[in-house]
N, C-alpha and C. Protein backbone atom coordinates (compact mmCIF):
# COMPACT_ATOMS: atom_id res chain seq x y z
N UNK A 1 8.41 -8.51 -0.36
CA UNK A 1 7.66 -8.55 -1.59
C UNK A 1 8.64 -8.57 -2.75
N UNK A 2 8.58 -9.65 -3.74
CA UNK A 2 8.93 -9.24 -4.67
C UNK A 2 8.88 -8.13 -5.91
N UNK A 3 9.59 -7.18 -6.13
CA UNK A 3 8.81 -6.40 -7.02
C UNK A 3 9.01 -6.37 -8.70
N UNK A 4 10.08 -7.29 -9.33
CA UNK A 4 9.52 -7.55 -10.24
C UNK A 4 8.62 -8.25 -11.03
N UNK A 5 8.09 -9.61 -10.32
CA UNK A 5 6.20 -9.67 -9.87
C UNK A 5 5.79 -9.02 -10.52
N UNK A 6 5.49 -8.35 -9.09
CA UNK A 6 4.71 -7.53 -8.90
C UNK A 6 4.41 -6.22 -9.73
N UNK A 7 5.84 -5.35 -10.36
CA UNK A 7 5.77 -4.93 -11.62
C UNK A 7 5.12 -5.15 -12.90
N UNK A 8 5.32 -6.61 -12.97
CA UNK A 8 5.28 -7.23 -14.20
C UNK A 8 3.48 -7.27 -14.52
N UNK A 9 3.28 -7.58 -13.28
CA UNK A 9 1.34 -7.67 -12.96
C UNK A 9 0.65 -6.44 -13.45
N UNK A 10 1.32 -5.09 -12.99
CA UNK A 10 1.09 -4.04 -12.56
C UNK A 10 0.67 -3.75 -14.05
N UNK A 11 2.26 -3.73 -14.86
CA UNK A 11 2.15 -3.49 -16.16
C UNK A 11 1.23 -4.21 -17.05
N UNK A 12 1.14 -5.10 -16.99
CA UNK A 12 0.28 -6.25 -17.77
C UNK A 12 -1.39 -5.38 -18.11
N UNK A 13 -1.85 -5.61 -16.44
CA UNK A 13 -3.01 -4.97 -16.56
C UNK A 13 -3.44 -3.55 -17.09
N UNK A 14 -2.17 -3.16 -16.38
CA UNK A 14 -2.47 -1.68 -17.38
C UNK A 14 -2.10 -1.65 -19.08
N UNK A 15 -1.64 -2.51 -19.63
CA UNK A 15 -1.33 -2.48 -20.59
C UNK A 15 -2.80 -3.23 -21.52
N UNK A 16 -3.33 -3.79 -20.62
CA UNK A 16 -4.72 -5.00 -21.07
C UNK A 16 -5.55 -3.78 -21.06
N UNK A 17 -5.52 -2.69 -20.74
CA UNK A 17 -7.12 -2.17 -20.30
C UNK A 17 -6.77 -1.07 -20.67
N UNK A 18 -5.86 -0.66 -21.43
CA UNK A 18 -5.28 0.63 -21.99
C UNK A 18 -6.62 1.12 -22.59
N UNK A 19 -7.58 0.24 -23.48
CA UNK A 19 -8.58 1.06 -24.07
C UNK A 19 -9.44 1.53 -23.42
N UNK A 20 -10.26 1.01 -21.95
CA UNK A 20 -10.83 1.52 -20.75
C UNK A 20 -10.13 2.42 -20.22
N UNK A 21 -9.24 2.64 -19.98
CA UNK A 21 -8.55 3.84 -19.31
C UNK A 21 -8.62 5.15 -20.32
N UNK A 22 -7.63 4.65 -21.60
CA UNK A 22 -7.58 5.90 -22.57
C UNK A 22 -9.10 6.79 -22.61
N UNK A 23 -10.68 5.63 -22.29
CA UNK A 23 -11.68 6.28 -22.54
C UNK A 23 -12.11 7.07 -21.21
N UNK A 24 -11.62 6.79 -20.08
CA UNK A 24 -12.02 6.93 -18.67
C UNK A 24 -11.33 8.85 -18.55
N UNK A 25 -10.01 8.85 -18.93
CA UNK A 25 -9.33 9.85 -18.82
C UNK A 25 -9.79 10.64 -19.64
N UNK A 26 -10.42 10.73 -21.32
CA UNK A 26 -11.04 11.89 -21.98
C UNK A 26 -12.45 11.92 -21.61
N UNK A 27 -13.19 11.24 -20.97
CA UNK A 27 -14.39 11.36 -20.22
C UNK A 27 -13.71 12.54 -19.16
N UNK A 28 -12.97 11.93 -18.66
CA UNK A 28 -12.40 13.00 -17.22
C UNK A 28 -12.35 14.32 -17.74
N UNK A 29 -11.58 14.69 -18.46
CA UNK A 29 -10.70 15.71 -19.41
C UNK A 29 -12.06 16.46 -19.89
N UNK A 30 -13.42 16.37 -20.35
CA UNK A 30 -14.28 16.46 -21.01
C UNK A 30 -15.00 16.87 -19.85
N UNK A 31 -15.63 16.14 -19.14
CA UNK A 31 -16.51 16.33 -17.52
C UNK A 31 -15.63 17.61 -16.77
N UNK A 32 -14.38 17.35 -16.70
CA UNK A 32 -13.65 18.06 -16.25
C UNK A 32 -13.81 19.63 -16.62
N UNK A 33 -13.77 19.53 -17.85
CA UNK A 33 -14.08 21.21 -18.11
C UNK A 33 -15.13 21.70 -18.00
N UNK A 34 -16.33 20.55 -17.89
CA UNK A 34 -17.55 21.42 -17.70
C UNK A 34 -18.28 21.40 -16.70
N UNK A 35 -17.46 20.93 -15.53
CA UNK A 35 -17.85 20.39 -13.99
C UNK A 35 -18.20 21.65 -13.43
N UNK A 36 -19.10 21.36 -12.46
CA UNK A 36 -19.78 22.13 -11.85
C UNK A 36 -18.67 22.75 -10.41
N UNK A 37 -18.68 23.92 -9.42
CA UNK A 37 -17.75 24.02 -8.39
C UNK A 37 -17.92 22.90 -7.58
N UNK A 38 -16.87 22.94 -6.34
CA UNK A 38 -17.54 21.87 -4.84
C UNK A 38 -16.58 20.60 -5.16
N UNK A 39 -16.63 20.33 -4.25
CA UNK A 39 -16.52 18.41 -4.12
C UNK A 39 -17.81 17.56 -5.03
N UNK A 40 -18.62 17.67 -5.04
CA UNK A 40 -19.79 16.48 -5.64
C UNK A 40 -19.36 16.20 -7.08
N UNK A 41 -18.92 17.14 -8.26
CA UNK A 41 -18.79 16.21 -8.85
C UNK A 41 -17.48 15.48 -9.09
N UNK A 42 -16.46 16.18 -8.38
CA UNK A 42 -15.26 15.16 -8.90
C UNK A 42 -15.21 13.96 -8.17
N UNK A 43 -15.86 13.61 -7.00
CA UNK A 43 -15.96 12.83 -6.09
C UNK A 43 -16.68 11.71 -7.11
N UNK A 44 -18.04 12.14 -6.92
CA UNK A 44 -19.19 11.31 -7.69
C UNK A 44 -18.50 10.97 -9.86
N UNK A 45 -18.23 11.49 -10.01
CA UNK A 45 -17.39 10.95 -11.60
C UNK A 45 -16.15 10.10 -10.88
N UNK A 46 -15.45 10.84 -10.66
CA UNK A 46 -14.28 9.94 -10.22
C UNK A 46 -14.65 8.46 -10.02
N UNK A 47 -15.20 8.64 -8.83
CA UNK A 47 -15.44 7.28 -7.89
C UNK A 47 -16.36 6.20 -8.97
N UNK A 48 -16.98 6.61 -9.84
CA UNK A 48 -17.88 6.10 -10.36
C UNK A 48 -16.88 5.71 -12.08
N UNK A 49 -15.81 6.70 -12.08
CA UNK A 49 -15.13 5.69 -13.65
C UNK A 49 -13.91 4.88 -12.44
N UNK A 50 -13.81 5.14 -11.28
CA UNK A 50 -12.99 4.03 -10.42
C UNK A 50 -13.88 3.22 -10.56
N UNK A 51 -15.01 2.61 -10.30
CA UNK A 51 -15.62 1.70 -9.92
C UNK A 51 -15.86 0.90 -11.76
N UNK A 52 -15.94 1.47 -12.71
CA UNK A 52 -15.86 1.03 -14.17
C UNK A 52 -14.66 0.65 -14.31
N UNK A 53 -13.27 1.39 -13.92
CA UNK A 53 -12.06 0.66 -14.37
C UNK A 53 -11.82 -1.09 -13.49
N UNK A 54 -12.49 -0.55 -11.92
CA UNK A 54 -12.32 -2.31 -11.01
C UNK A 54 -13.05 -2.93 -11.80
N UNK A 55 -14.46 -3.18 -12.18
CA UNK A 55 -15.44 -3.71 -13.13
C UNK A 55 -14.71 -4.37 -14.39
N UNK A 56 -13.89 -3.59 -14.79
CA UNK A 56 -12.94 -3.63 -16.29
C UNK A 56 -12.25 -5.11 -16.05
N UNK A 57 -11.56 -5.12 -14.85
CA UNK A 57 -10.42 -5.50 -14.29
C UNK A 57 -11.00 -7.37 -13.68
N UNK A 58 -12.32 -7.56 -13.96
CA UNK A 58 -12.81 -8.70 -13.65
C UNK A 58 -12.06 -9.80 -13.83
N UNK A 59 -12.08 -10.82 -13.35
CA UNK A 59 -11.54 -12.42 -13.54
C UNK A 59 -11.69 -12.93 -15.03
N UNK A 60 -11.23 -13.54 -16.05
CA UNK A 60 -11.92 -13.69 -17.00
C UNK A 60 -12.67 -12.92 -18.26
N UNK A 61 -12.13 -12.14 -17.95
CA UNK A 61 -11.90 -11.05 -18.96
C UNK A 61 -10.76 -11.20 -19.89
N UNK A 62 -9.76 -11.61 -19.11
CA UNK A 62 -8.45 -11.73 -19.56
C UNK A 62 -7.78 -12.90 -19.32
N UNK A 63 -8.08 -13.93 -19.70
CA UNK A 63 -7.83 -15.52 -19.04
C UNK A 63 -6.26 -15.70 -19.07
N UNK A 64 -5.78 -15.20 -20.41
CA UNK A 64 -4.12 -15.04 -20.50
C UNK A 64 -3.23 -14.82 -19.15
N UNK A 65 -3.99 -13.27 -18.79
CA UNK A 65 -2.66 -12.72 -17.75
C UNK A 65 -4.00 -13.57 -16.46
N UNK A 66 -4.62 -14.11 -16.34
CA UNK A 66 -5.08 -14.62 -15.00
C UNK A 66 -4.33 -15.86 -15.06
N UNK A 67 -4.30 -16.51 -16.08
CA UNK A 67 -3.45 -17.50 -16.15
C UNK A 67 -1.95 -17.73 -15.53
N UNK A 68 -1.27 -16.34 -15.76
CA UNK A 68 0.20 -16.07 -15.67
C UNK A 68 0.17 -15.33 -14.48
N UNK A 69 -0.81 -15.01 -14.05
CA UNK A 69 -0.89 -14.01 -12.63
C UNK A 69 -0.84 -15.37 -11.35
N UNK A 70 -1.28 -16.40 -11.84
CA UNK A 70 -1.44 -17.34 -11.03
C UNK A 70 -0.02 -18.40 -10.55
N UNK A 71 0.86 -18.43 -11.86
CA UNK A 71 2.15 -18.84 -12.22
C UNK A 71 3.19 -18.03 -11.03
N UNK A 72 2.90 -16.79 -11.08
CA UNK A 72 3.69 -15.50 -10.32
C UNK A 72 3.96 -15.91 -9.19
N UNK A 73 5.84 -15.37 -8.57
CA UNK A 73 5.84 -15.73 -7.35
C UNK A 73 5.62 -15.18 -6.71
N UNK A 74 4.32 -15.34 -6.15
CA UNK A 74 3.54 -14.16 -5.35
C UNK A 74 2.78 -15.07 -4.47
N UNK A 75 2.96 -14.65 -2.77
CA UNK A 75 1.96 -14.74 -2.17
C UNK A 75 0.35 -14.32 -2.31
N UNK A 76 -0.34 -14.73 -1.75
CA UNK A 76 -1.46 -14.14 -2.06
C UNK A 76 -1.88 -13.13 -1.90
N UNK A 77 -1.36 -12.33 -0.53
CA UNK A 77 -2.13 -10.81 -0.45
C UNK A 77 -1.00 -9.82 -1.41
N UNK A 78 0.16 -10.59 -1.88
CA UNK A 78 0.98 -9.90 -3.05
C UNK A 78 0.58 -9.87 -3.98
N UNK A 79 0.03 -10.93 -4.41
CA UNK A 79 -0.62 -11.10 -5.62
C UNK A 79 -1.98 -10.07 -5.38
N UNK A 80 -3.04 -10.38 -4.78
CA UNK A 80 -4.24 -8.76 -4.69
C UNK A 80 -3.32 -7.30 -4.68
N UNK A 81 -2.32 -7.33 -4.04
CA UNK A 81 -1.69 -5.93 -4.20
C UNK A 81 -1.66 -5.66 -5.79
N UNK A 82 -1.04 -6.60 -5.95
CA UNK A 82 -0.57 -6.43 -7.62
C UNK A 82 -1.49 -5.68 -8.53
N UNK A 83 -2.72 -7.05 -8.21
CA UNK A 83 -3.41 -7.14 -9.45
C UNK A 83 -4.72 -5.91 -8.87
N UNK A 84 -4.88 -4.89 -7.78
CA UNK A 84 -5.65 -4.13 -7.53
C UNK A 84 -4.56 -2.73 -7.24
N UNK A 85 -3.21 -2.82 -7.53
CA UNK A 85 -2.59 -1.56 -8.14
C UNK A 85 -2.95 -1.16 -9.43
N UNK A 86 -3.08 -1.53 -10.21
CA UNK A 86 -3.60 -1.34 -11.70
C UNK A 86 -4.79 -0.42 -11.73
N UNK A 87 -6.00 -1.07 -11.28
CA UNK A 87 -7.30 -0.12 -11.26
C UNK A 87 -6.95 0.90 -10.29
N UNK A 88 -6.23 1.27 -9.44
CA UNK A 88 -6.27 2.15 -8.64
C UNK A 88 -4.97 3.65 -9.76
N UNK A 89 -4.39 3.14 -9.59
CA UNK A 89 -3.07 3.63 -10.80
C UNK A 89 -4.51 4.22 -12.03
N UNK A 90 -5.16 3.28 -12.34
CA UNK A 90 -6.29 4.07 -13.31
C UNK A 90 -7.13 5.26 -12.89
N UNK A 91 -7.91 4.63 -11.71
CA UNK A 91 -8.40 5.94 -11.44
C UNK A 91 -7.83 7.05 -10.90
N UNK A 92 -6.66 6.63 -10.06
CA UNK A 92 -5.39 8.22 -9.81
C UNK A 92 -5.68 8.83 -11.18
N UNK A 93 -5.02 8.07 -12.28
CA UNK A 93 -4.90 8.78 -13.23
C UNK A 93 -6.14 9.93 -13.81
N UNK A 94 -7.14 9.23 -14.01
CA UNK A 94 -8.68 9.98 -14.27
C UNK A 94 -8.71 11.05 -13.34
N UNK A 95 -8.73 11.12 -12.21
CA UNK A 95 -8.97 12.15 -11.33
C UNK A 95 -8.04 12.85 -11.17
N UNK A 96 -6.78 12.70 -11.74
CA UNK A 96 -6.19 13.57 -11.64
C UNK A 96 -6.34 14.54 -13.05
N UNK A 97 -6.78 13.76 -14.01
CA UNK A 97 -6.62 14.72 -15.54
C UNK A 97 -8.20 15.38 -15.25
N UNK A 98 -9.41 14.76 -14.55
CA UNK A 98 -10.01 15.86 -13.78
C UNK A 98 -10.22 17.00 -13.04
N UNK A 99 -9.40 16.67 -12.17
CA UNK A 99 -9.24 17.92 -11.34
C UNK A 99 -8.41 18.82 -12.39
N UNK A 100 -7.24 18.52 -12.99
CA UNK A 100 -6.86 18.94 -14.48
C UNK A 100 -6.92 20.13 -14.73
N UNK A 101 -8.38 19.57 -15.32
CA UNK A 101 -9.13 20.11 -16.83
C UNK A 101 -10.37 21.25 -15.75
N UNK A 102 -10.61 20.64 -14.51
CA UNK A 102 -11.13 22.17 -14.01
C UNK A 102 -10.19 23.13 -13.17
N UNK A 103 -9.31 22.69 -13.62
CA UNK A 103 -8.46 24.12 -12.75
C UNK A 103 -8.29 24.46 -13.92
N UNK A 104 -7.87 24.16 -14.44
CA UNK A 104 -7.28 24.60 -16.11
C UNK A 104 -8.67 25.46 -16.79
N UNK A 105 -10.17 25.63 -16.48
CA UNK A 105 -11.11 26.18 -16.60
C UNK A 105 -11.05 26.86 -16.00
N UNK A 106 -10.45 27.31 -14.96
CA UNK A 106 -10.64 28.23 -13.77
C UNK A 106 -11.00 28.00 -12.90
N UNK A 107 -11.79 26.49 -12.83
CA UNK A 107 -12.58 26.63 -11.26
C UNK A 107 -11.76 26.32 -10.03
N UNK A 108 -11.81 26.79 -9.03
CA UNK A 108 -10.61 26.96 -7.95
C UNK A 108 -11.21 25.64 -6.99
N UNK A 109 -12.31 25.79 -6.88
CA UNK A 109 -12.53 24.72 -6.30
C UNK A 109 -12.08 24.99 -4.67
N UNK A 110 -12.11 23.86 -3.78
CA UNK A 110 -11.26 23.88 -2.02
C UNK A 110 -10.20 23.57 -2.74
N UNK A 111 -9.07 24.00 -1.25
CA UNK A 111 -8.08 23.98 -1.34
C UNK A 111 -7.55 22.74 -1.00
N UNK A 112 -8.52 21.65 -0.32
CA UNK A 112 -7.68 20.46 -0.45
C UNK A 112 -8.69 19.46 -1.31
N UNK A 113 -8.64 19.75 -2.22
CA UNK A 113 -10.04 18.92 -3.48
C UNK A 113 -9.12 18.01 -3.99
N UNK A 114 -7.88 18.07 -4.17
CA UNK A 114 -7.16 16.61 -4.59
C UNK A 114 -6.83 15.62 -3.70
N UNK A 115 -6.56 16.25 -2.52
CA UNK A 115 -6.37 14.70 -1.39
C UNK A 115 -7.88 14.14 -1.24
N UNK A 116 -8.60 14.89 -0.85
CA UNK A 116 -9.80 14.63 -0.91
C UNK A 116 -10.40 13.84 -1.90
N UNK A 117 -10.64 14.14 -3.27
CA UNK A 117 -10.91 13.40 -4.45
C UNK A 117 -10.06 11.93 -4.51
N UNK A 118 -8.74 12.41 -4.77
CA UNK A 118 -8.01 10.85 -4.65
C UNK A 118 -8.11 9.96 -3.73
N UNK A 119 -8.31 10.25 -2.31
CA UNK A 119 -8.37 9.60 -1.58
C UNK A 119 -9.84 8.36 -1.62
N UNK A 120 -10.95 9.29 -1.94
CA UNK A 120 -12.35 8.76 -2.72
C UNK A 120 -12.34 7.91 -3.64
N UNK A 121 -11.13 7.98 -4.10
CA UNK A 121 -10.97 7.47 -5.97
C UNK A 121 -10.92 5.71 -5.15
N UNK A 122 -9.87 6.17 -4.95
CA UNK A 122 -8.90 4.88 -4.48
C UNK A 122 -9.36 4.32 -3.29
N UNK A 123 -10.22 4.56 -2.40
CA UNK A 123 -10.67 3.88 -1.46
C UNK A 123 -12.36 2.71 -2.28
N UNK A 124 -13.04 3.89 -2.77
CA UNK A 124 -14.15 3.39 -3.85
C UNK A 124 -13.54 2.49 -5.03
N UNK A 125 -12.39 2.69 -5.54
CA UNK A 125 -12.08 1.77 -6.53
C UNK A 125 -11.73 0.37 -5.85
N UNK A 126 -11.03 0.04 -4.90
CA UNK A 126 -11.11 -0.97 -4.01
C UNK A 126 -12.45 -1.38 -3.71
N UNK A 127 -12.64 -0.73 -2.94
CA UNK A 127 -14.29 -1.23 -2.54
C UNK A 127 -14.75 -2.30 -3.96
N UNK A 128 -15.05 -1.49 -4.78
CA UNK A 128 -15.58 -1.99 -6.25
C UNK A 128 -14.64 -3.45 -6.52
N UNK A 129 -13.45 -3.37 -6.13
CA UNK A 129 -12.76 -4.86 -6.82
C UNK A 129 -13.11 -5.86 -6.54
N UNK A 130 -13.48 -5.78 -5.18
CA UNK A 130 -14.44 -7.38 -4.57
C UNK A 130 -15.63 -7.34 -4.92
N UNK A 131 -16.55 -6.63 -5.93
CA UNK A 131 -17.27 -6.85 -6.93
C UNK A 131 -16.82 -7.06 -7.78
N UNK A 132 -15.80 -7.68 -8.32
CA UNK A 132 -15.37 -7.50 -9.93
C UNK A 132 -15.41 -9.05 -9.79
N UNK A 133 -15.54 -9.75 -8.75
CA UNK A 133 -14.86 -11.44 -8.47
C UNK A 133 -16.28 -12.23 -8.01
N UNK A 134 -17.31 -11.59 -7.98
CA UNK A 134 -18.47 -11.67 -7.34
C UNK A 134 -19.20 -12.06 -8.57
N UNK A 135 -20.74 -12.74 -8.65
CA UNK A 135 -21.76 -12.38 -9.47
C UNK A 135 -23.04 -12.52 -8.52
N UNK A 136 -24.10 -11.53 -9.47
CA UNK A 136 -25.50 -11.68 -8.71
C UNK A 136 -25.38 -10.86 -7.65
N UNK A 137 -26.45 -11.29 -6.45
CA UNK A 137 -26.54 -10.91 -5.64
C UNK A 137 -25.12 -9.74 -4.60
N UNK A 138 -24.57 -10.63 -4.34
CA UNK A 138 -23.08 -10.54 -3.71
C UNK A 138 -22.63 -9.14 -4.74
N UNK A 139 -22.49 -8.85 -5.98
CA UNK A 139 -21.58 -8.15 -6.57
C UNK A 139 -22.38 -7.00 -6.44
N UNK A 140 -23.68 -6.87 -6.39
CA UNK A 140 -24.69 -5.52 -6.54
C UNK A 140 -24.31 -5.15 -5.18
N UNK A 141 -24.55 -6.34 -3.87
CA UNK A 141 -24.05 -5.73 -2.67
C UNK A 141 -22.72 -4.50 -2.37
N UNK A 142 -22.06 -5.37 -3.24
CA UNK A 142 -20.54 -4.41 -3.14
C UNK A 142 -20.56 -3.45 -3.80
N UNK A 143 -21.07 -3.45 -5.49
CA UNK A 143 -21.01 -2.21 -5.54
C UNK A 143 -22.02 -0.81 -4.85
N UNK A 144 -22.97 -1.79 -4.42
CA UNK A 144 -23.55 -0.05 -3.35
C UNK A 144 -23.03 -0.07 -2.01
N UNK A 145 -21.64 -1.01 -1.41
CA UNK A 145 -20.92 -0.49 -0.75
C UNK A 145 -20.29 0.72 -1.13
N UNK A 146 -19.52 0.26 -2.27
CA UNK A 146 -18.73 1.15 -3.29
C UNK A 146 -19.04 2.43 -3.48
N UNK A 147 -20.41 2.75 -3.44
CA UNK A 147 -21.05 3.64 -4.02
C UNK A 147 -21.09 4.99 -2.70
N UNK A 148 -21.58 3.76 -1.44
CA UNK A 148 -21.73 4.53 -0.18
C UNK A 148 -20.09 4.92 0.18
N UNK A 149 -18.90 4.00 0.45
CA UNK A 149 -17.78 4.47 0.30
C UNK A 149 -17.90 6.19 -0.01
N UNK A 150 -18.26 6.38 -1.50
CA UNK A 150 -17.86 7.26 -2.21
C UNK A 150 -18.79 8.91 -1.42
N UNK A 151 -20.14 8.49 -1.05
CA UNK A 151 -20.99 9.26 -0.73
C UNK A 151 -20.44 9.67 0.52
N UNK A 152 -19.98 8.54 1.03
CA UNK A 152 -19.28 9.23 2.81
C UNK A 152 -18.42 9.76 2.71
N UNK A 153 -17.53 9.74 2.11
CA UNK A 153 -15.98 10.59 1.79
C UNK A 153 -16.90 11.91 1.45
N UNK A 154 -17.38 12.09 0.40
CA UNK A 154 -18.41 13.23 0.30
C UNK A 154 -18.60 13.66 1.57
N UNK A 155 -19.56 13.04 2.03
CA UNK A 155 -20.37 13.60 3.15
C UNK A 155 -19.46 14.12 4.49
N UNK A 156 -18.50 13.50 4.61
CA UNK A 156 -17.42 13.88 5.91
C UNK A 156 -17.04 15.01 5.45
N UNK A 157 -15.77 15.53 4.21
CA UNK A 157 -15.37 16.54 3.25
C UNK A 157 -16.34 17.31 3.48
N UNK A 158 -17.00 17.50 2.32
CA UNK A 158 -17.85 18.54 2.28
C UNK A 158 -18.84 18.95 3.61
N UNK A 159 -20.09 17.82 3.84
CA UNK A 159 -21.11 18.38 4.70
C UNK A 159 -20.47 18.65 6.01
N UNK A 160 -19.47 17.91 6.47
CA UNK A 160 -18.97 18.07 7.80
C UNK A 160 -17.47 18.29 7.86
N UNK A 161 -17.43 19.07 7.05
CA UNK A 161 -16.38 19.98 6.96
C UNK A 161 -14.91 19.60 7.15
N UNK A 162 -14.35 17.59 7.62
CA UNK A 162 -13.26 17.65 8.21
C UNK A 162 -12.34 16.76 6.81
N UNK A 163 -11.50 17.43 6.43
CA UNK A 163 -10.54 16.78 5.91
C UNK A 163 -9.80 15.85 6.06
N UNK A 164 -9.16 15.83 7.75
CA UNK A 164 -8.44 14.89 8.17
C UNK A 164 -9.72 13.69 8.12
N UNK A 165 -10.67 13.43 8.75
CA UNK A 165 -11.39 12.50 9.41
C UNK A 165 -11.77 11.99 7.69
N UNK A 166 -11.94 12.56 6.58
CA UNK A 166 -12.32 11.81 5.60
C UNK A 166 -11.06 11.35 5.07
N UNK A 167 -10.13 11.73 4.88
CA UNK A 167 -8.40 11.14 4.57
C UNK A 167 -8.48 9.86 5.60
N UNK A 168 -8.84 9.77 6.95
CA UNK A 168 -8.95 8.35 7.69
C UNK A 168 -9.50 7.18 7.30
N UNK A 169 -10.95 8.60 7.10
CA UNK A 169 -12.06 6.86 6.79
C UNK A 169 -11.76 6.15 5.72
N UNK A 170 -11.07 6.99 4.46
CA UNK A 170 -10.94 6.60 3.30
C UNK A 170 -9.71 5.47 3.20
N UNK A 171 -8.81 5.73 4.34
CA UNK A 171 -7.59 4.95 4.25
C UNK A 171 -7.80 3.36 5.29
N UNK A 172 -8.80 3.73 6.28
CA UNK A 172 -9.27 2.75 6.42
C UNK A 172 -9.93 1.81 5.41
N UNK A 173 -11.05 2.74 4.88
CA UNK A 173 -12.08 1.61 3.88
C UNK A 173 -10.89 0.97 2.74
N UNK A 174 -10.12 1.56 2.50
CA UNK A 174 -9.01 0.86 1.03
C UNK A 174 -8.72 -0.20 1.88
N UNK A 175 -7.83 -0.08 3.39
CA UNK A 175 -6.70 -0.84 4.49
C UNK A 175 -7.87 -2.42 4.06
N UNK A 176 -9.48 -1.98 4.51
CA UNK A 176 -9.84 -3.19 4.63
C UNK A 176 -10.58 -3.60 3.14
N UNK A 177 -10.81 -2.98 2.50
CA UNK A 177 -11.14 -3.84 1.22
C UNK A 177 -9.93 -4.46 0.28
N UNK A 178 -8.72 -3.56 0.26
CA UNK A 178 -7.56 -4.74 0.34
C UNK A 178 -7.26 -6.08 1.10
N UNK A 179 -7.31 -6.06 1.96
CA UNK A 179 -7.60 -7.41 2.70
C UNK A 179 -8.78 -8.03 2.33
N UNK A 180 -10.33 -7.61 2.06
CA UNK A 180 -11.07 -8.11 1.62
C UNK A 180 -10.89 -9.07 -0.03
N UNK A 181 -10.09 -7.99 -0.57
CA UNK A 181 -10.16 -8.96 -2.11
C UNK A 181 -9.12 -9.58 -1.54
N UNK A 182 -7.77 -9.89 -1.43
CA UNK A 182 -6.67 -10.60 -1.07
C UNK A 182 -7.69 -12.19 -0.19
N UNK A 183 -8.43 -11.96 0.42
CA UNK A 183 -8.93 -13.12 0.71
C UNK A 183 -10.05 -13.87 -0.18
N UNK A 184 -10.76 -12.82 -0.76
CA UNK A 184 -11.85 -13.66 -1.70
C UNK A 184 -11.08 -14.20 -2.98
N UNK A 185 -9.81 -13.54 -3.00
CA UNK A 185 -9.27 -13.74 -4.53
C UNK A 185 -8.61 -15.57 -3.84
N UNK A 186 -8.49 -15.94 -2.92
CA UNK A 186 -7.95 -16.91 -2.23
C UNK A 186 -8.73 -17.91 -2.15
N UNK A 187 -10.15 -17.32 -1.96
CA UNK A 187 -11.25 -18.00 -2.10
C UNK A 187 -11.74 -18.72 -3.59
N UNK A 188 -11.82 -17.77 -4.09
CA UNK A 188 -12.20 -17.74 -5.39
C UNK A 188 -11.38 -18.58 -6.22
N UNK A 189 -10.48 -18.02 -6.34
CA UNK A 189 -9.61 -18.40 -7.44
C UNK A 189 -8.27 -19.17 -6.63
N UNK A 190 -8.51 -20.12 -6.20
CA UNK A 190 -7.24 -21.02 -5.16
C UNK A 190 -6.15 -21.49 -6.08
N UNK A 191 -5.23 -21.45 -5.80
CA UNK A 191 -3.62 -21.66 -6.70
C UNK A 191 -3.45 -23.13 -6.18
């Protein structure tokens, strides 16, 4: 892989969507202090300003850097790495100034609520990117993949108690919705 590319992508987008993020993180910071104990809500906020920052991150939004993203010497599943590090790098960020702002309140929360949460973030924010390339039908599909993503990480964590087995599923669901956009973006948008 090349990585100054791939850098260059990385930065771009985050630099394009600085005003979605800056708002995503004092939402966090804000929710954060007045969040309830448990897994449900950092899971359910998180996953849900992940799924607003992939949304952000659409085709054509930004015709400039899609333009120059296309120029890049980048293979194609380099190029989806690239350009779906950005929204993920966003929502790390949010969930982390979440979890934050409730420890920083006091709430103790489990003891593994950040692998847990991030892992949710970033598996659901993927999910969500192959809606961002979609319209209609197809894009509502994905995002209540997205959505379920987020509810099962929940539901393994919390209702069924296993940490490891939701750290799996979650690294699975990213493993294959990375490959999923890397091919629709191939589809979609052919160089």
């Amino acid at each position: 892989m090349r990585a100054r590319p791939f850098v260059a992508i990385v930065a771009a987008r985050l630099y394009a969507e600085l005003g979605t993020i800056e708002f995503t993180l004092l939402a966090a910071l804000l929710v954060g202090m007045l969040a309830p104990q448990g897994l449900a809500g950092p899971i359910a906020f998180c996953c849900l300003a992940g799924i607003a920052v992939a949304l952000a991150a659409s085709p054509g939004r930004r015709p400039h850097l899609d333009h120059c993203e296309q120029s890049a010497p980048l293979f194609g599943r380099e190029l989806a790495r690239a350009k779906a590090s950005a929204p993920c790098i966003a929502a790390v960020l949010t969930a982390t100034a979440y979890l934050g702002a409730a420890q920083t309140r006091g709430g103790s929360g489990t003891p593994f609520a950040a692998p847990v949460v991030l892992s949710a973030v970033v598996a659901c924010t993927l999910v969500a990117l192959c809606a961002a390339i979609r319209r209609g039908l197809p894009r509502a599909l994905y995002l209540g993949v997205a959505v379920a993503a987020g509810a099962a990480a929940y539901s393994i964590a919390a209702v069924a108690g296993c940490v490891w087995g939701e750290l799996l599923f979650c690294a699975v669901a990213a493993f294959f919705a990375v490959r999923q956009y890397g091919e629709a973006l191939a589809r979609y948008d052919p160089m």
